[in-house]
Protein backbone atom coordinates (compact mmCIF):
# COMPACT_ATOMS: atom_id res chain seq x y z
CA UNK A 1 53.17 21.19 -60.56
CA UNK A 2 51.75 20.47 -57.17
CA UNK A 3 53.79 18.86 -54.46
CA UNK A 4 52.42 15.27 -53.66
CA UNK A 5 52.03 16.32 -49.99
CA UNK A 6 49.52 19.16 -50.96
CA UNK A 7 47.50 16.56 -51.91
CA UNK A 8 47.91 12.98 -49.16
CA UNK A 9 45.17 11.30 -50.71
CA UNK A 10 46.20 11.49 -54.37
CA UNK A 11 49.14 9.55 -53.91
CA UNK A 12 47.20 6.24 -52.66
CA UNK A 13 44.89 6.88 -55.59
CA UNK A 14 47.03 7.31 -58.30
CA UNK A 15 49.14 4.07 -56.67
CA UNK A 16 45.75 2.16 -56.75
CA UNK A 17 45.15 3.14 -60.47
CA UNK A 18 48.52 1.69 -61.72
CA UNK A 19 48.34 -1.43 -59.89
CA UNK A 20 44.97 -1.98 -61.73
CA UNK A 21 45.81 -1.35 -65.20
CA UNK A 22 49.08 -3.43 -64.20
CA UNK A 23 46.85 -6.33 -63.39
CA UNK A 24 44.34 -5.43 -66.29
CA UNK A 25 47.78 -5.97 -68.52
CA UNK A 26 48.44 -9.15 -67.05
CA UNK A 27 45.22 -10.64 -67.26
CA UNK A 28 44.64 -8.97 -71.05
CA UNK A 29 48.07 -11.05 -72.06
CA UNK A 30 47.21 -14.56 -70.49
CA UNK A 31 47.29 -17.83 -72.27
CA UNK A 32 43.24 -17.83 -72.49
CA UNK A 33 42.88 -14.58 -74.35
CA UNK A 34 46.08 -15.46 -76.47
CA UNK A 35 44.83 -18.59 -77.42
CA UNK A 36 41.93 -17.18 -78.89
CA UNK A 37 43.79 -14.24 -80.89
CA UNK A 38 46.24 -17.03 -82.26
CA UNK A 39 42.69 -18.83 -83.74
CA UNK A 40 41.65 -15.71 -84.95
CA UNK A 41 43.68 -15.66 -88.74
CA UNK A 42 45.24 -13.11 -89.90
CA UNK A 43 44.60 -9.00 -89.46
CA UNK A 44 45.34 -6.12 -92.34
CA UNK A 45 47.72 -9.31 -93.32
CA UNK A 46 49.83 -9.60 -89.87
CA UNK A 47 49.02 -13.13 -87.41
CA UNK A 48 45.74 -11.75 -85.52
CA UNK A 49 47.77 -12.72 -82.01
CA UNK A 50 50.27 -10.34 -82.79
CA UNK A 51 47.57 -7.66 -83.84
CA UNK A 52 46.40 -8.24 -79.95
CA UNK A 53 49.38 -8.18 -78.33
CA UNK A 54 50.49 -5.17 -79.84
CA UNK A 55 47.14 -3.07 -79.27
CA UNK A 56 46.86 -4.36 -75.85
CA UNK A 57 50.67 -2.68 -75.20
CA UNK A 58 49.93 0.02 -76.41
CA UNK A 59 46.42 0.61 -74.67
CA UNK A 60 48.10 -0.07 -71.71
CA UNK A 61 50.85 3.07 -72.30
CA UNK A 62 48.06 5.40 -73.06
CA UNK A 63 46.31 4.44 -70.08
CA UNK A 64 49.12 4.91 -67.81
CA UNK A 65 50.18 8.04 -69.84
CA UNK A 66 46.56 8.92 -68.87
CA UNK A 67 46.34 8.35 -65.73
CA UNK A 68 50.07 10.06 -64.75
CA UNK A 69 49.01 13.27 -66.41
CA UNK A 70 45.66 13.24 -64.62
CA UNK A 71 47.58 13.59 -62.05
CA UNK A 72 49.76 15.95 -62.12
């Protein structure tokens, strides 16, 4: 494993990275999108909103598990 000062741009990237699939995650889990899961029914016989909420967490783990081991 690299030290992070081998590297002075990588830090400011991965930092940009997070913040945007932070802010992705936010805007996935607002009241617009939820609304329109909660319509939705049911899924593999679960409410459809919690169907959503649950993929959307854990896309947004694997993408941050994605984007920390990138970077290493």
């Amino acid at each position: 494993m690299k030290n992070d000062r081998d590297r002075p741009g990588e830090d400011n990237r991965l930092s940009s990275r997070l913040t945007f699939v932070a802010m992705l995650a936010a805007a996935l889990i607002l009241p617009p999108l939820l609304t329109a899961a909660s319509r939705a029914g049911e899924l593999l016989g679960l409410p459809a909103v919690w169907v959503y909420l649950f993929a959307t967490w854990a896309a947004v783990i694997a993408a941050v598990g994605v984007i920390v081991h990138r970077s290493e």
